[in-house]
Protein backbone atom coordinates (compact mmCIF):
# COMPACT_ATOMS: atom_id res chain seq x y z
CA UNK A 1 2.70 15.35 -0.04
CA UNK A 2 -1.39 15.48 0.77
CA UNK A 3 -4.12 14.90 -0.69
CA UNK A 4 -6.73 12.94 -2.03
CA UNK A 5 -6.65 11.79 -5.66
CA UNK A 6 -9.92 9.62 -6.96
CA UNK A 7 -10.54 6.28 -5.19
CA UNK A 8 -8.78 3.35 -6.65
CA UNK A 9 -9.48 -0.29 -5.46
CA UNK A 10 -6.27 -1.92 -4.14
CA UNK A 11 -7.13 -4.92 -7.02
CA UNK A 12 -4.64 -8.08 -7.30
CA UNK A 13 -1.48 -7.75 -9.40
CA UNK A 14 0.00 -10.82 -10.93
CA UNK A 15 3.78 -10.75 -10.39
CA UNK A 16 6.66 -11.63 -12.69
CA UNK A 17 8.49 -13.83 -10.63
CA UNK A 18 7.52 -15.89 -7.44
CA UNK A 19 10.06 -16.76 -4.76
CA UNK A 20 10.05 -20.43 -3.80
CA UNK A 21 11.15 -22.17 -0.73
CA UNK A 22 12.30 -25.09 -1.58
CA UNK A 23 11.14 -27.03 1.56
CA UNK A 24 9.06 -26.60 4.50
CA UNK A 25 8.88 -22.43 6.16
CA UNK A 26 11.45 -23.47 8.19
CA UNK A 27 13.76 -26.27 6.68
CA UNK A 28 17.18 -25.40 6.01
CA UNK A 29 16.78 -24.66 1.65
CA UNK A 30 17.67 -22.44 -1.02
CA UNK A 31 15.01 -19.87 -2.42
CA UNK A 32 14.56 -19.47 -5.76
CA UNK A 33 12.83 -17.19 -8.28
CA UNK A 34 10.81 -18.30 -10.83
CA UNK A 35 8.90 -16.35 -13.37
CA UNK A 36 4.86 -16.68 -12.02
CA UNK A 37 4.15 -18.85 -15.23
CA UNK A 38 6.44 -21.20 -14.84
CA UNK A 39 5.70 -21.43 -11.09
CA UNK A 40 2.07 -22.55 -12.42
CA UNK A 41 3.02 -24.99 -15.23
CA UNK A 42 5.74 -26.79 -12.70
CA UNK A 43 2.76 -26.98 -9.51
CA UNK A 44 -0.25 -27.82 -11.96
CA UNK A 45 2.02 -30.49 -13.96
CA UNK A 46 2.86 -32.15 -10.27
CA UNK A 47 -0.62 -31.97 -9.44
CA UNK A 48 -3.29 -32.69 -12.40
CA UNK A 49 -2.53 -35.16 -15.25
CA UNK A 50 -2.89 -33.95 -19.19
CA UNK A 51 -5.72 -36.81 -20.34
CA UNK A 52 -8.14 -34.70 -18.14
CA UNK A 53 -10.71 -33.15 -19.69
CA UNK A 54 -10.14 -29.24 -20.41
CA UNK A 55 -12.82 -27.91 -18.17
CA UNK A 56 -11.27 -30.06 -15.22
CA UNK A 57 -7.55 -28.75 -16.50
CA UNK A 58 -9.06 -25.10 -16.47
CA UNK A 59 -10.62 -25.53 -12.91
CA UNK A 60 -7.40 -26.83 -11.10
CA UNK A 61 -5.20 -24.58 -12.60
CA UNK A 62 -7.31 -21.27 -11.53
CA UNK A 63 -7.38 -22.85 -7.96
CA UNK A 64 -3.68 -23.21 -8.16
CA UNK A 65 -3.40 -19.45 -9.71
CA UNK A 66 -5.43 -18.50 -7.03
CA UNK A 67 -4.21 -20.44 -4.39
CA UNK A 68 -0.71 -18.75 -5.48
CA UNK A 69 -1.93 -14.82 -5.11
CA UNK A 70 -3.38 -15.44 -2.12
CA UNK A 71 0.02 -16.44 -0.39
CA UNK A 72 1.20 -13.26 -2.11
CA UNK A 73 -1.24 -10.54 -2.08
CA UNK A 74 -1.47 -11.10 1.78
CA UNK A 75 2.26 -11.22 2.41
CA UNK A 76 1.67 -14.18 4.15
CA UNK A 77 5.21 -15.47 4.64
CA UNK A 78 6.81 -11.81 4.54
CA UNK A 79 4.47 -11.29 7.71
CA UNK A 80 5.91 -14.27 9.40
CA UNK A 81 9.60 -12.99 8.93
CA UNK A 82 10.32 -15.63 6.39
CA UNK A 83 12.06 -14.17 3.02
CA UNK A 84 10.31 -16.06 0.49
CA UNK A 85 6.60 -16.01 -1.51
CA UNK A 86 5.45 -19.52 -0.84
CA UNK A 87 7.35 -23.25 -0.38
CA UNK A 88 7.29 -25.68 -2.31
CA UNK A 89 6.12 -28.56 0.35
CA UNK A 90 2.48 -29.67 -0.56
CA UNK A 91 2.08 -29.80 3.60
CA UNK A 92 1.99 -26.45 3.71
CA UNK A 93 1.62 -24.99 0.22
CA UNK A 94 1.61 -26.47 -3.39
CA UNK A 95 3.76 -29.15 -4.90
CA UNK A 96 7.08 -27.49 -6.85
CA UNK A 97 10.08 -29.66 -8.01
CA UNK A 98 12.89 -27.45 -9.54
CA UNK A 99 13.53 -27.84 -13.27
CA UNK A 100 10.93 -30.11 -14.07
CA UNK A 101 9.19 -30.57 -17.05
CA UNK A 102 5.58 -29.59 -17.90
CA UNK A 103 3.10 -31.06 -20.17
CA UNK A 104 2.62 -29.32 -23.45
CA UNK A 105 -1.31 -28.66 -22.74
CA UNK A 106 -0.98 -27.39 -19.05
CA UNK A 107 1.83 -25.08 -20.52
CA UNK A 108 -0.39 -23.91 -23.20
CA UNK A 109 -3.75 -23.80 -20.55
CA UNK A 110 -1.44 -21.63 -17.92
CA UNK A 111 -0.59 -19.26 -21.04
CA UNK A 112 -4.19 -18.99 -21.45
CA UNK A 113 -5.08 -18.08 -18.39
CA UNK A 114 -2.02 -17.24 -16.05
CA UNK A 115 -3.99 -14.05 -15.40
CA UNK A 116 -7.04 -14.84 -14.25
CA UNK A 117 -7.75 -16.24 -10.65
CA UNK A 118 -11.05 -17.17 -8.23
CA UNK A 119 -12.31 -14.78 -5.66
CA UNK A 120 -15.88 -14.47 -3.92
CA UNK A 121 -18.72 -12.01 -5.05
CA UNK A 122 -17.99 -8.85 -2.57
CA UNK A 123 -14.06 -9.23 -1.85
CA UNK A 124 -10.96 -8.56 -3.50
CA UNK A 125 -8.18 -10.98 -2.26
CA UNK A 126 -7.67 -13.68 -4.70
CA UNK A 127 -9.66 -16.97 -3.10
CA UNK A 128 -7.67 -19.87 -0.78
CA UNK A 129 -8.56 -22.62 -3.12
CA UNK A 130 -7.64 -25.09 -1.14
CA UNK A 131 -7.88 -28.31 -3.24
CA UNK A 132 -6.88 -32.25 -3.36
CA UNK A 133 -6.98 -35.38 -4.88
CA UNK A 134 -10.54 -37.10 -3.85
CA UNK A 135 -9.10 -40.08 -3.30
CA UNK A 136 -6.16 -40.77 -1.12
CA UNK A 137 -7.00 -37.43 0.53
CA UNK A 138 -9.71 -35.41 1.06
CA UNK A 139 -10.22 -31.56 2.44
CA UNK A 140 -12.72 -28.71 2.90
CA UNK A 141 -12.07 -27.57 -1.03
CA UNK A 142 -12.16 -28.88 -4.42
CA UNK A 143 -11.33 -32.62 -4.82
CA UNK A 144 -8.91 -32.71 -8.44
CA UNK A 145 -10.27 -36.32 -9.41
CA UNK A 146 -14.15 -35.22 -8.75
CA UNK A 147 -13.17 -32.12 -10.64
CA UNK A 148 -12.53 -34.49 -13.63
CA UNK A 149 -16.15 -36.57 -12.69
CA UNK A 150 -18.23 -32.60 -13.55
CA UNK A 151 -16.02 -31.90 -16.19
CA UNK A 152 -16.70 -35.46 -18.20
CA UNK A 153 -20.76 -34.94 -17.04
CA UNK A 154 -20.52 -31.56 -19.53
CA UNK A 155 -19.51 -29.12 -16.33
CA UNK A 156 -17.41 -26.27 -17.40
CA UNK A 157 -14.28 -24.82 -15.44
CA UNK A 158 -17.07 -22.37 -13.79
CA UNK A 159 -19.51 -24.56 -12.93
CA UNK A 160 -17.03 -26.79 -11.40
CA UNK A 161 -15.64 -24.22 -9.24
CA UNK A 162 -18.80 -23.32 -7.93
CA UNK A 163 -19.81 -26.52 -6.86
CA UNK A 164 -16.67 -26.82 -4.72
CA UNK A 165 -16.38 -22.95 -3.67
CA UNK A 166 -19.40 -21.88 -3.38
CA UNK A 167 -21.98 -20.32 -5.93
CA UNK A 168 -20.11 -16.48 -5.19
CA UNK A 169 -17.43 -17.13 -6.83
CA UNK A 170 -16.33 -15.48 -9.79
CA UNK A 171 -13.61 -15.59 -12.12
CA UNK A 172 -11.81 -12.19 -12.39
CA UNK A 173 -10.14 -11.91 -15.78
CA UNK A 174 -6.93 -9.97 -17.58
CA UNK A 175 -5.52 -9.07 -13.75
CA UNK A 176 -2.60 -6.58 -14.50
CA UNK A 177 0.74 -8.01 -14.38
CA UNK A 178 4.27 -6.58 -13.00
CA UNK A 179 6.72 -6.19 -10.17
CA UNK A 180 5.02 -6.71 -6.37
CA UNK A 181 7.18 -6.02 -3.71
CA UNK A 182 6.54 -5.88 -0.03
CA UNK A 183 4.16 -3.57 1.06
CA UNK A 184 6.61 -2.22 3.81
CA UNK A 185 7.55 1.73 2.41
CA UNK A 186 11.01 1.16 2.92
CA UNK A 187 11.18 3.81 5.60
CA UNK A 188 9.77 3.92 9.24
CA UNK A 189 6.68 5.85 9.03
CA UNK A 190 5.99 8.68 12.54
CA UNK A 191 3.98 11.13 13.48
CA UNK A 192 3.30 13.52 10.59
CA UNK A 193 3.40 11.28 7.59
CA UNK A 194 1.19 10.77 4.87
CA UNK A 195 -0.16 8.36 2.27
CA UNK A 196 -1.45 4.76 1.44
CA UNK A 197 0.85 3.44 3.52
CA UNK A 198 -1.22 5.22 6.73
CA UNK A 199 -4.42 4.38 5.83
CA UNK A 200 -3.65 0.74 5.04
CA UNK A 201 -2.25 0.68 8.87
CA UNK A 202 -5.18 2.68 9.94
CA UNK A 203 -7.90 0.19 8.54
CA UNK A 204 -5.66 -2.83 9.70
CA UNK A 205 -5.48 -1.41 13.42
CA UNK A 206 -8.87 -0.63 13.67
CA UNK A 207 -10.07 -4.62 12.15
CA UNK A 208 -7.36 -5.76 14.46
CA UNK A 209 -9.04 -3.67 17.08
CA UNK A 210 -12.42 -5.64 17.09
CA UNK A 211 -10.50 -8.80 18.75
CA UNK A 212 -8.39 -6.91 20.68
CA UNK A 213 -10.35 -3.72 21.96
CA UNK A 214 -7.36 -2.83 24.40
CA UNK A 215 -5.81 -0.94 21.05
CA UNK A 216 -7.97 2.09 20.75
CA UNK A 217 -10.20 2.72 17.75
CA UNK A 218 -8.62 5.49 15.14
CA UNK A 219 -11.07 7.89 14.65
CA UNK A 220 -10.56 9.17 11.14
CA UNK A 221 -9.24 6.30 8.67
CA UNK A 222 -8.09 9.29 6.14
CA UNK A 223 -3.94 8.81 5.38
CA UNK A 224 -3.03 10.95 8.04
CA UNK A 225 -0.07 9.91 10.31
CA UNK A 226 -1.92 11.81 13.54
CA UNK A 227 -2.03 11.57 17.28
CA UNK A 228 -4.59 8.76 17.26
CA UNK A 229 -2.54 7.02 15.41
CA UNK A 230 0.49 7.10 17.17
CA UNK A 231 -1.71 5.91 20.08
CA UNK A 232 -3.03 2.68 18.11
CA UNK A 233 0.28 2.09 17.21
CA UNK A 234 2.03 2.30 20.69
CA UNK A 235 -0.58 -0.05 22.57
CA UNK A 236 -0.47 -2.39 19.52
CA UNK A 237 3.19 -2.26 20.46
CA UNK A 238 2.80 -3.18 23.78
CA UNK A 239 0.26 -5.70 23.53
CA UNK A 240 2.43 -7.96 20.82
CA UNK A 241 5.42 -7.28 23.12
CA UNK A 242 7.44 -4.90 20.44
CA UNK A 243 9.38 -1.80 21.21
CA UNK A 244 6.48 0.98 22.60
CA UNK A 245 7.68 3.83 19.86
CA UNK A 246 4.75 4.71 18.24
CA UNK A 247 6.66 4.24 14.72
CA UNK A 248 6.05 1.88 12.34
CA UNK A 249 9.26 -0.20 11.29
CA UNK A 250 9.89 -3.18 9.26
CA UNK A 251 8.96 -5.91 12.38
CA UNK A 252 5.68 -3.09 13.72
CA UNK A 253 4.54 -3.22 9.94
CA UNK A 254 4.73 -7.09 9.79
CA UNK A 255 3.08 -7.95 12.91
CA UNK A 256 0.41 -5.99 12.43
CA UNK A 257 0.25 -7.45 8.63
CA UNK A 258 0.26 -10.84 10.46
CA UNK A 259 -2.58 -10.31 13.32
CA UNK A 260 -4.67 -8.69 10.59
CA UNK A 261 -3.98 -11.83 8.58
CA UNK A 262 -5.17 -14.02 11.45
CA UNK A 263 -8.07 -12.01 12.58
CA UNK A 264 -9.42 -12.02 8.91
CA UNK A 265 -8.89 -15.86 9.05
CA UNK A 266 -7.33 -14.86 5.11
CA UNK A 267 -6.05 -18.30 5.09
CA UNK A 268 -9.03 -19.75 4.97
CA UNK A 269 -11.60 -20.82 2.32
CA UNK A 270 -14.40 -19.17 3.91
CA UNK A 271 -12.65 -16.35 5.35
CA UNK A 272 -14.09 -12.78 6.43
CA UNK A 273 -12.28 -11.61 3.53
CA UNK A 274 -11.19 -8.10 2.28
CA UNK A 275 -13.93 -5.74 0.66
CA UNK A 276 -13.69 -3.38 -1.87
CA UNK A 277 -14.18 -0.73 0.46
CA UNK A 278 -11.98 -1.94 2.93
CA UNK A 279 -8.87 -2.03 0.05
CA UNK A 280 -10.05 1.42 -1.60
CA UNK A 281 -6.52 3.97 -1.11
CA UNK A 282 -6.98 7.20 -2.00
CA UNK A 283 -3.41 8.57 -1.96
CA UNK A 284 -1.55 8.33 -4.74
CA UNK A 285 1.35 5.99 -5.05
CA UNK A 286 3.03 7.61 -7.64
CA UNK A 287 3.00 10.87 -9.63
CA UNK A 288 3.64 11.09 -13.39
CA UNK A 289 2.85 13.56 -16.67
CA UNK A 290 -0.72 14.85 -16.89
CA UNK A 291 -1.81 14.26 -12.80
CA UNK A 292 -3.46 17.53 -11.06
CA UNK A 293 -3.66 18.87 -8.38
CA UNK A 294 -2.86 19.37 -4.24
CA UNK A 295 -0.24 16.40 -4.47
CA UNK A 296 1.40 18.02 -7.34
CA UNK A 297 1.37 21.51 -6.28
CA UNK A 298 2.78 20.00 -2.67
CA UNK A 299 5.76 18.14 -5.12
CA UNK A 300 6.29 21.55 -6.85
CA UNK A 301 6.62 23.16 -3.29
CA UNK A 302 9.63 20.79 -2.22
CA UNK A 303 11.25 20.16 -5.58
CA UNK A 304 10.82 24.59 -5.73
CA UNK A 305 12.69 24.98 -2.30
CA UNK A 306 15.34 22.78 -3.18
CA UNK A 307 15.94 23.92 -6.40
CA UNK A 308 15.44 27.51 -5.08
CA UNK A 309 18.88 26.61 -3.12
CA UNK A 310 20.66 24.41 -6.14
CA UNK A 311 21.61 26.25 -9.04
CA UNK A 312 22.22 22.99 -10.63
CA UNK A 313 18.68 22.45 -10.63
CA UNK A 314 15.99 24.16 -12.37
CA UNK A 315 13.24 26.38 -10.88
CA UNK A 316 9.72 25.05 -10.56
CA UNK A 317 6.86 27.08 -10.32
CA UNK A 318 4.43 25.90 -7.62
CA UNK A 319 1.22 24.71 -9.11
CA UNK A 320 -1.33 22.10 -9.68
CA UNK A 321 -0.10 20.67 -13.08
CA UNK A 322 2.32 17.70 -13.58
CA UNK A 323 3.90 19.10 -16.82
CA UNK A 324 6.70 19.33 -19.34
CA UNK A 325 8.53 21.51 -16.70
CA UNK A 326 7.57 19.46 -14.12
CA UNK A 327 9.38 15.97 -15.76
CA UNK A 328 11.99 18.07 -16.59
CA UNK A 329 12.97 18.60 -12.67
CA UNK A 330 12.56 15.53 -11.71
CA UNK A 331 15.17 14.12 -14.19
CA UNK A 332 17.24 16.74 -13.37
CA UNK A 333 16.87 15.50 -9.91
CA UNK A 334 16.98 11.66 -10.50
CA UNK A 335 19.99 12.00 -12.14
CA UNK A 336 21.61 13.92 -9.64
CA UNK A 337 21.17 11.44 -6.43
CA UNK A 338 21.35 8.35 -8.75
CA UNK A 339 18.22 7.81 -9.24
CA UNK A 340 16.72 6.20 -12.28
CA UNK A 341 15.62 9.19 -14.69
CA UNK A 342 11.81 8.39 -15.10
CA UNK A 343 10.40 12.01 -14.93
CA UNK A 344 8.28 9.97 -12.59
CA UNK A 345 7.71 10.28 -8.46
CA UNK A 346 7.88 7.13 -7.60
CA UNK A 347 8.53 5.92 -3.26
CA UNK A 348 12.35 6.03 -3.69
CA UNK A 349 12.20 9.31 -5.68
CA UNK A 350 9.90 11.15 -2.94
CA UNK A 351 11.86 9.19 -0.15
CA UNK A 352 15.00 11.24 -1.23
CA UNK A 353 12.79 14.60 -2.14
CA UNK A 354 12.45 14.54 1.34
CA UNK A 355 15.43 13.75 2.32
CA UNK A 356 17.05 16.08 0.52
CA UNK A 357 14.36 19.13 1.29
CA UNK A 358 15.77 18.20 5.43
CA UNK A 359 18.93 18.90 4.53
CA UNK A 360 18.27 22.07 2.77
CA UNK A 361 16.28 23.24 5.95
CA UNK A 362 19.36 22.29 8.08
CA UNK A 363 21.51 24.17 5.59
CA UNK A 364 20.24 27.10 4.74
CA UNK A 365 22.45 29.68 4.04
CA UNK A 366 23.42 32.61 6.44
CA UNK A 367 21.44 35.31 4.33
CA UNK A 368 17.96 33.12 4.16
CA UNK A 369 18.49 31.89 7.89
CA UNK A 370 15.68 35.08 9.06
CA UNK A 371 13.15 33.21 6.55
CA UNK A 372 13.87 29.83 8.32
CA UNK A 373 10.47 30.00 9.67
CA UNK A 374 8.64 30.48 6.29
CA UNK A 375 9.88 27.25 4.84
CA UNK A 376 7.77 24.00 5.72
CA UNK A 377 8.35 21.88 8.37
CA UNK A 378 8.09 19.17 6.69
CA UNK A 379 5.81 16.93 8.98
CA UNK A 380 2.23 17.16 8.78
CA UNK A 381 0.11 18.77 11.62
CA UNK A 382 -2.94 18.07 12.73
CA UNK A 383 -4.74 18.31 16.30
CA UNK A 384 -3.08 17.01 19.16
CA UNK A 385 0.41 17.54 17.44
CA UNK A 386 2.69 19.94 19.44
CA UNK A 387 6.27 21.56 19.43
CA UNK A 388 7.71 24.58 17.35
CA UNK A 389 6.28 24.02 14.37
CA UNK A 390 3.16 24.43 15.84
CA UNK A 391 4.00 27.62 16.85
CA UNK A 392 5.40 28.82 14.05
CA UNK A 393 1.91 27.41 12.23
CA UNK A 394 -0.05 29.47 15.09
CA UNK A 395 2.19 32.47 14.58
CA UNK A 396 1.28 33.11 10.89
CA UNK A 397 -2.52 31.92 11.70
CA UNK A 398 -2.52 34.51 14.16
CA UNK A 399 -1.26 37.14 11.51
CA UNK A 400 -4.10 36.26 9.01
CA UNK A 401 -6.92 35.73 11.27
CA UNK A 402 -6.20 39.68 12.43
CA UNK A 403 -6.93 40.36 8.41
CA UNK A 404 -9.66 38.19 8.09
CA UNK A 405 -12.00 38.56 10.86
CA UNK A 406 -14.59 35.96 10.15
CA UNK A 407 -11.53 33.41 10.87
CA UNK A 408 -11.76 31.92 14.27
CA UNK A 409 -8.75 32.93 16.13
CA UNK A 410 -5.90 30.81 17.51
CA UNK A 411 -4.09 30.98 20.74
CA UNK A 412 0.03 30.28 20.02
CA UNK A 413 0.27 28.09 22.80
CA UNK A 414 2.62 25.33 20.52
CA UNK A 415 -0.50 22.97 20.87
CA UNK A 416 -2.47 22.32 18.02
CA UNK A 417 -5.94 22.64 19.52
CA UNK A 418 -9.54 22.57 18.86
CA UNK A 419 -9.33 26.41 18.20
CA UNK A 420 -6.29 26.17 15.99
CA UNK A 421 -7.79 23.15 13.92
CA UNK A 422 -11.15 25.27 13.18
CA UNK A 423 -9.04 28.22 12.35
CA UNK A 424 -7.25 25.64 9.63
CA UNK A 425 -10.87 24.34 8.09
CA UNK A 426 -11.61 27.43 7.45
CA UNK A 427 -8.72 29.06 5.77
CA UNK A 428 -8.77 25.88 3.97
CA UNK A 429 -12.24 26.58 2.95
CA UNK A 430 -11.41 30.42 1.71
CA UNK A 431 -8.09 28.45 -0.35
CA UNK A 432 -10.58 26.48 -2.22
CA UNK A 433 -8.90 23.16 -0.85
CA UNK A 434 -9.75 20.39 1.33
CA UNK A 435 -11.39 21.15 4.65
CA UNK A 436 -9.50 18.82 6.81
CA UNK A 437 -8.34 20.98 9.51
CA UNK A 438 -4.53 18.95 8.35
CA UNK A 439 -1.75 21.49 7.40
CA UNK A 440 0.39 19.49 4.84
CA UNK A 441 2.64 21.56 2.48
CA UNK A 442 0.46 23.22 0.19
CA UNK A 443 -1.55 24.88 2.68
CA UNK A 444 1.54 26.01 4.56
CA UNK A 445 2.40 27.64 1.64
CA UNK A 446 -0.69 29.44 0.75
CA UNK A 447 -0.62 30.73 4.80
CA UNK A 448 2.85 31.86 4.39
CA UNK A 449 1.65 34.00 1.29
CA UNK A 450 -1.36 35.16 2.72
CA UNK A 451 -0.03 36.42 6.00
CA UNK A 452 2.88 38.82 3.55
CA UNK A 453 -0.67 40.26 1.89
């Protein structure tokens, strides 16, 4: 599934529930999830009294809110191997007792506001407001008793936050809310794949690469699981001492998570930060009613091919459109693998697309077995890739470039090459689709077609 869909900024979602520690990282203690609201009502009622002014109420509770997203949105536990959100051990975090009691006017201030939090002018991650009290203790953040000082001198919850933060931050307001999980895929991403999850690694490796210029820069930043890649990945692997595969698994995706974490200092008030730029994904996550385009016409390819050898499922036609038909399969197919029946392609829906589509391709049978090589391979190719599938890409490149003669050439060597890669931009450019010199599923299919013309 490839292509581009339009640029979306990889903004802060407030969860439902927060997992609690209920110690230090790593004392012996239960976890716990609480919904996110209460999380904030129990810390801000441990850490701010009631009798303060509203502005000063307001201010500590957005640094708390804040403070709260940041642990999350940078999986900063998760990337330490530790199966919780955030503790509940002021050391270390914010100050949680279990089943206590909040005041009636933080409750009601946290309802007012659970979904807004602090960042600075120019970044996305939610701000790490450090804070504490002004008195006993003091820190490189917002002091909670001075906070009340502003706040009685006519300062509002703003004003207050700038004078401790810095005059670039902002508030952001109405954040969406819903289920976060990890950003791990769920699957070990290799050579061929494609998606968010790619180019978040991609940008990661190449920040990471800055302090540690031993792991090779990655050219193209584009979602594409290619050569380069693999080669970032496997001298990441060897310089953090992991197994050298050049996939990305659960502990690969984690460590690099965590060194990204530390080179980006995201733990700390002034940190480098995350841009807009840097968090824009422009794969989609998810496929539903009414999307266009590649992606969808590469979903209609699989979903077609398996269907094409299920009778219990319905025939797609492959194109561009995400419509009644289109929902209509993808229930049918939900149901069958017990799946929840959305209608919607969601990561455990394409997950088993593709693992299902595999295990068509392994089972074809013994009538279709002579069009084995027309069917996708299901990984996608770009240059340096080599093997079979190459060929078999060169072989039916070969067939149309002798039809079209202002079409480069190839040489079906099994190595996807400079020559084969212009060959590809071009074809690309007389389908009307992206020029990225990537074959992916949709222009397989149009190359398949046009070499039977």
């Amino acid at each position: 599934m490839v292509i581009t869909t339009a640029n979306r900024v990889n903004y802060p979602t407030i969860p439902t529930d927060v997992v609690v520690h209920l110690g230090a990282p790593d004392e012996a203690a239960r976890n716990i999830s609480v919904p996110f609201t209460t999380y904030i009502k129990n810390v801000a009622s441990n850490e701010i009294y009631p009798t303060w002014p509203d502005a000063a109420i307001e201010a500590n509770i957005l640094a708390i809110i804040s403070f709260t997203l940041n642990r999350i949105y940078n999986e900063w536990y998760p990337s330490r191997g530790y199966a919780f959100d955030i503790t509940s051990s002021p050391k270390y975090d914010q100050a949680f007792i279990e089943d206590k009691e909040y005041f009636d006017v933080i409750s009601k201030k946290v309802d007012q506001i659970f979904n807004n939090y602090i960042y600075r002018e120019g970044q996305v991650q939610p701000l790490y407001a450090v804070y504490c009290d002004g008195r006993v203790t003091t820190c490189n953040g917002m002091s909670q008793w001075g906070s009340v000082t502003l706040a009685r001198n006519g300062k509002s919850a703003l004003d207050i936050l700038k004078n401790y933060y810095g005059s670039d931050v902002r508030i952001f307001k109405n954040a969406p809310m819903g289920e976060v999980t990890g950003t791990y895929p769920g699957y070990v991403l290799t050579l061929g794949e494609a998606g968010d999850q790619v180019k978040i690694i991609q940008s990661e490796l190449n920040r990471i690469s800055n302090n540690y210029p031993a792991i090779p820069k990655i050219a193209k930043v584009n979602g594409y699981y290619g050569v380069d890649t693999e080669s970032a990945i496997k001298k990441f692997q060897e310089v953090f001492n992991l197994n050298v595969t050049g996939n990305v698994d659960y502990s690969t995706w984690y460590k690099i998570k965590y060194i990204y974490n530390a080179v980006k200092r995201l733990n700390d008030l002034y940190s480098e930060g995350i841009s807009e730029s840097e968090s824009i994904v422009t794969f989609a996550s998810r496929l539903e009613y009414g999307d266009t385009g590649l992606l969808v016409k590469g979903l209609h390819y699989f979903l077609g091919v398996i269907a094409f050898f299920d009778n219990e499922l319905p025939l797609l036609e492959v194109n561009g459109v995400y419509n009644d038909s289109t929902v209509n399969m993808v229930i049918n197919f939900q149901n069958k693998y017990g799946l929840p029946a959305t209608g919607i392609v969601d990561a455990p829906t394409w997950t088993k697309i593709k693992e299902v589509y595999f295990n068509t391709l392994n089972n074809i049978p013994v009538e279709y077995v002579k069009y084995r090589d027309e069917f996708y391979p299901g990984r996608v190719m770009s240059i340096g890739f080599s093997g079979e599938d190459v060929k078999r890409l060169q072989n039916f490149l070969y067939t149309v470039c002798e039809k079209f003669k202002n079409i480069p050439g190839v040489r079906v060597s099994g190595v996807f090459d400079d020559l084969t890669e212009r060959s590809v931009i071009a074809l690309q450019k007389k389908f009307g689709i992206e020029e990225s010199g990537v074959v992916g599923p949709t222009f397989w299919n149009d190359l398949v077609e046009y070499s039977k013309t």
